[in-house]
C-alpha atoms as a PDB file:
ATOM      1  CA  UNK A   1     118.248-117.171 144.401  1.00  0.00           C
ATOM      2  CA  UNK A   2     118.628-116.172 148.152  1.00  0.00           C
ATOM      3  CA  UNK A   3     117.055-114.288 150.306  1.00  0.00           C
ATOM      4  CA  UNK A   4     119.359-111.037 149.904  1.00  0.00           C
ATOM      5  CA  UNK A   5     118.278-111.717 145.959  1.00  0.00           C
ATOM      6  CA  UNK A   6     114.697-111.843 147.135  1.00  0.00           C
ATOM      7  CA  UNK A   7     114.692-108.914 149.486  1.00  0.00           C
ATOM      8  CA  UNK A   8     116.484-106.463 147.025  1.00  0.00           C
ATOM      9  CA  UNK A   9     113.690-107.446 144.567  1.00  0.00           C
ATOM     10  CA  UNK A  10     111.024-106.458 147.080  1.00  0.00           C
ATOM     11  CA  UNK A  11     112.977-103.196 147.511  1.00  0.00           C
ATOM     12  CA  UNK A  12     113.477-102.723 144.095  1.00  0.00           C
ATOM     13  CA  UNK A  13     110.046-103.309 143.328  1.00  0.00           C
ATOM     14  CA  UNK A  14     108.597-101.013 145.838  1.00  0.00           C
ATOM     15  CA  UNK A  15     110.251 -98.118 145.220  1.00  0.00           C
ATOM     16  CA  UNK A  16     110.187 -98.327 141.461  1.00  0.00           C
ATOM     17  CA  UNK A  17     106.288 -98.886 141.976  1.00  0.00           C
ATOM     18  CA  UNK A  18     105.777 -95.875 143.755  1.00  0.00           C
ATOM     19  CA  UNK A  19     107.620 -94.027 141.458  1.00  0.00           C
ATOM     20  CA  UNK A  20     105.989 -95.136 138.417  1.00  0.00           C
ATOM     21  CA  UNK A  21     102.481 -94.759 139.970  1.00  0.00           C
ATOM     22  CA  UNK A  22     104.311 -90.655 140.307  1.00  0.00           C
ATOM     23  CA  UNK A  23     104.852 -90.413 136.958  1.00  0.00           C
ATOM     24  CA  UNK A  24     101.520 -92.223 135.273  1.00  0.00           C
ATOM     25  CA  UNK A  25      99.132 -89.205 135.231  1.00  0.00           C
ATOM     26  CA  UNK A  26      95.519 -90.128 137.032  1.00  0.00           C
ATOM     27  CA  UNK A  27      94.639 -91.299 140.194  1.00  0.00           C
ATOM     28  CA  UNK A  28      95.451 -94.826 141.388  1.00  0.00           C
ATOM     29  CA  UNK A  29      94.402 -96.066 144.418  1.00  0.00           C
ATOM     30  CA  UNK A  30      96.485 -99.032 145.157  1.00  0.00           C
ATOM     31  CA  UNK A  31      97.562-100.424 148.517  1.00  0.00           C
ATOM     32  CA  UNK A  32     101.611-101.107 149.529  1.00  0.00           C
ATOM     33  CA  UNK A  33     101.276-104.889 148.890  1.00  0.00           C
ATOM     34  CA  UNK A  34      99.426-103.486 145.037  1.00  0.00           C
ATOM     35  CA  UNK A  35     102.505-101.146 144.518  1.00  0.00           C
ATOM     36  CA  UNK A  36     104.813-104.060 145.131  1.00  0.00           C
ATOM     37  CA  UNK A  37     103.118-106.597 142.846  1.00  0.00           C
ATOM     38  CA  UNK A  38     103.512-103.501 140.432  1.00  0.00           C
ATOM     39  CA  UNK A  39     107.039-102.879 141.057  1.00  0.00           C
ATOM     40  CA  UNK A  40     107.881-106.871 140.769  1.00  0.00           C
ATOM     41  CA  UNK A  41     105.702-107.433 137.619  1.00  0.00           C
ATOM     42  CA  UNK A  42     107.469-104.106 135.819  1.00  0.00           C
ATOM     43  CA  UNK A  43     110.962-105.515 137.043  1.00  0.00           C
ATOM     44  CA  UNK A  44     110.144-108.214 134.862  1.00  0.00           C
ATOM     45  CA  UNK A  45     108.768-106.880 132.238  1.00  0.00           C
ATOM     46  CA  UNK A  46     112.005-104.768 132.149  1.00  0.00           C
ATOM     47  CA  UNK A  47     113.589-107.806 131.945  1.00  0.00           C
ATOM     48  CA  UNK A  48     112.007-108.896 128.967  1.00  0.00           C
ATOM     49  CA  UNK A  49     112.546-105.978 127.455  1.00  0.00           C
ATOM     50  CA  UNK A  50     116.200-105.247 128.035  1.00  0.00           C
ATOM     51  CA  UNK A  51     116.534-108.980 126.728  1.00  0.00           C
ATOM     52  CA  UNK A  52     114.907-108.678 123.999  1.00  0.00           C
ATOM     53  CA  UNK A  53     116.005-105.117 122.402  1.00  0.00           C
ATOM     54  CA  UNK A  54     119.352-105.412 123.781  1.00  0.00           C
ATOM     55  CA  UNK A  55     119.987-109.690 124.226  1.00  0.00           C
ATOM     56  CA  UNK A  56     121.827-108.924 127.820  1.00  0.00           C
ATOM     57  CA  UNK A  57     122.304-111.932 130.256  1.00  0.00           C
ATOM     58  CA  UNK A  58     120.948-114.069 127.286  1.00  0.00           C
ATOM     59  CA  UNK A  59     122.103-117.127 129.005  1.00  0.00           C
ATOM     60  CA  UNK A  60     119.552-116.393 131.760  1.00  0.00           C
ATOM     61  CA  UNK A  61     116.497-116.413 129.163  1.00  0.00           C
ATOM     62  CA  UNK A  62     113.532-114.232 128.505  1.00  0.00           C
ATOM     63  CA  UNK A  63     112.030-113.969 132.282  1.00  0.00           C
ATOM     64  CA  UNK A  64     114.757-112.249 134.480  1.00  0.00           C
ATOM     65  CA  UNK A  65     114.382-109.186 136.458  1.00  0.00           C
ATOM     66  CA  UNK A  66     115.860-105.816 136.178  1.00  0.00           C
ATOM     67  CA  UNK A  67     117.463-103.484 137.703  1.00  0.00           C
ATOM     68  CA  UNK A  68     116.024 -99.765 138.989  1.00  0.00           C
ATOM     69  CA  UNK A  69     115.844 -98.372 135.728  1.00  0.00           C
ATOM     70  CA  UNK A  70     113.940-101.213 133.842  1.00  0.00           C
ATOM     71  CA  UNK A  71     111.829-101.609 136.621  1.00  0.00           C
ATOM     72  CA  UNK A  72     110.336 -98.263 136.715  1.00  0.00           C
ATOM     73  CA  UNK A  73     110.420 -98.253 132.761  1.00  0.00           C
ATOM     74  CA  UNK A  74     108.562-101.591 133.134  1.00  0.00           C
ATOM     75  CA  UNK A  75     106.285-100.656 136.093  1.00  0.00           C
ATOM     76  CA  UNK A  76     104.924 -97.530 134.192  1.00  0.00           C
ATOM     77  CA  UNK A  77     104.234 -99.797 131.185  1.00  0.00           C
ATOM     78  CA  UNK A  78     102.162-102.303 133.200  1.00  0.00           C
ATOM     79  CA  UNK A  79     100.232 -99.474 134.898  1.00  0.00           C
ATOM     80  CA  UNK A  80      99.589 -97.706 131.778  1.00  0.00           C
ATOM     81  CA  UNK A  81      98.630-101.353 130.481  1.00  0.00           C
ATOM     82  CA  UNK A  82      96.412-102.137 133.662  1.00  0.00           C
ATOM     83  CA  UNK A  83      94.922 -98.737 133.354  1.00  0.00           C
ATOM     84  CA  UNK A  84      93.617 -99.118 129.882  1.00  0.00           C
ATOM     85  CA  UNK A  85      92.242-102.609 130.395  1.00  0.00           C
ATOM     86  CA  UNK A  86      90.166-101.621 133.764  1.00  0.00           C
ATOM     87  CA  UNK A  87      89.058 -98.432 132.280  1.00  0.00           C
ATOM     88  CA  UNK A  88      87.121-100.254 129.198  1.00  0.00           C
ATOM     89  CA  UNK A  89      84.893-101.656 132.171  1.00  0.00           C
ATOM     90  CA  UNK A  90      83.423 -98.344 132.765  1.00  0.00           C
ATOM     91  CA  UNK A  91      80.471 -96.573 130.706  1.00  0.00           C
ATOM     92  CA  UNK A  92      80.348 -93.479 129.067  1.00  0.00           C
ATOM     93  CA  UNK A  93      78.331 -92.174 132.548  1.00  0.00           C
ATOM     94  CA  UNK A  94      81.154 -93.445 134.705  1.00  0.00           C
ATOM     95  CA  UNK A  95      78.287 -96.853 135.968  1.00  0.00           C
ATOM     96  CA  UNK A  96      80.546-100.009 135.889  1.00  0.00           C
ATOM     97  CA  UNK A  97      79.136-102.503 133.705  1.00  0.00           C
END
């Protein structure tokens, strides 16, 4: 992997980030460096998808990244995922417990 690999995954990951934290109703307050670990982790998870419903770049395995598309598809899944999980923290009165 080099580094243009690495930086068009940061890019990649950013902007399909943002754009999933557009479309996933509700607030999120995330930082830029939280957006990009969103973006990267739902570039993989796209990954794992595409590879397993469609078997492309099966010679590359399971855990590969994806391209714009997959990311975002991935990067709304894992907020939607992340959202559920924190949000069982909370009370009925809002109180963390």
């Amino acid at each position: 992997m080099g580094i243009g690999t690495i930086v068009a995954l940061l890019i990649i990951g950013l902007v399909a980030g943002f754009i999933a934290r557009a479309l996933v109703p509700g607030k999120d307050s995330m930082s830029v460096v939280q957006t990009l670990v969103l973006g990267l982790v739902g570039s993989f998870v796209g990954g794992l998808l595409g590879y397993l419903l469609f078997g492309k770049d099966a010679s590359e395995g399971a855990f590969q990244p994806s391209g714009l598309i997959g990311a975002i598809i991935g990067s709304v899944i894992a907020l939607l995922v992340y959202n559920a999980v924190t949000g069982r923290k909370h009370s009925r009165r809002g109180v963390r417990v």
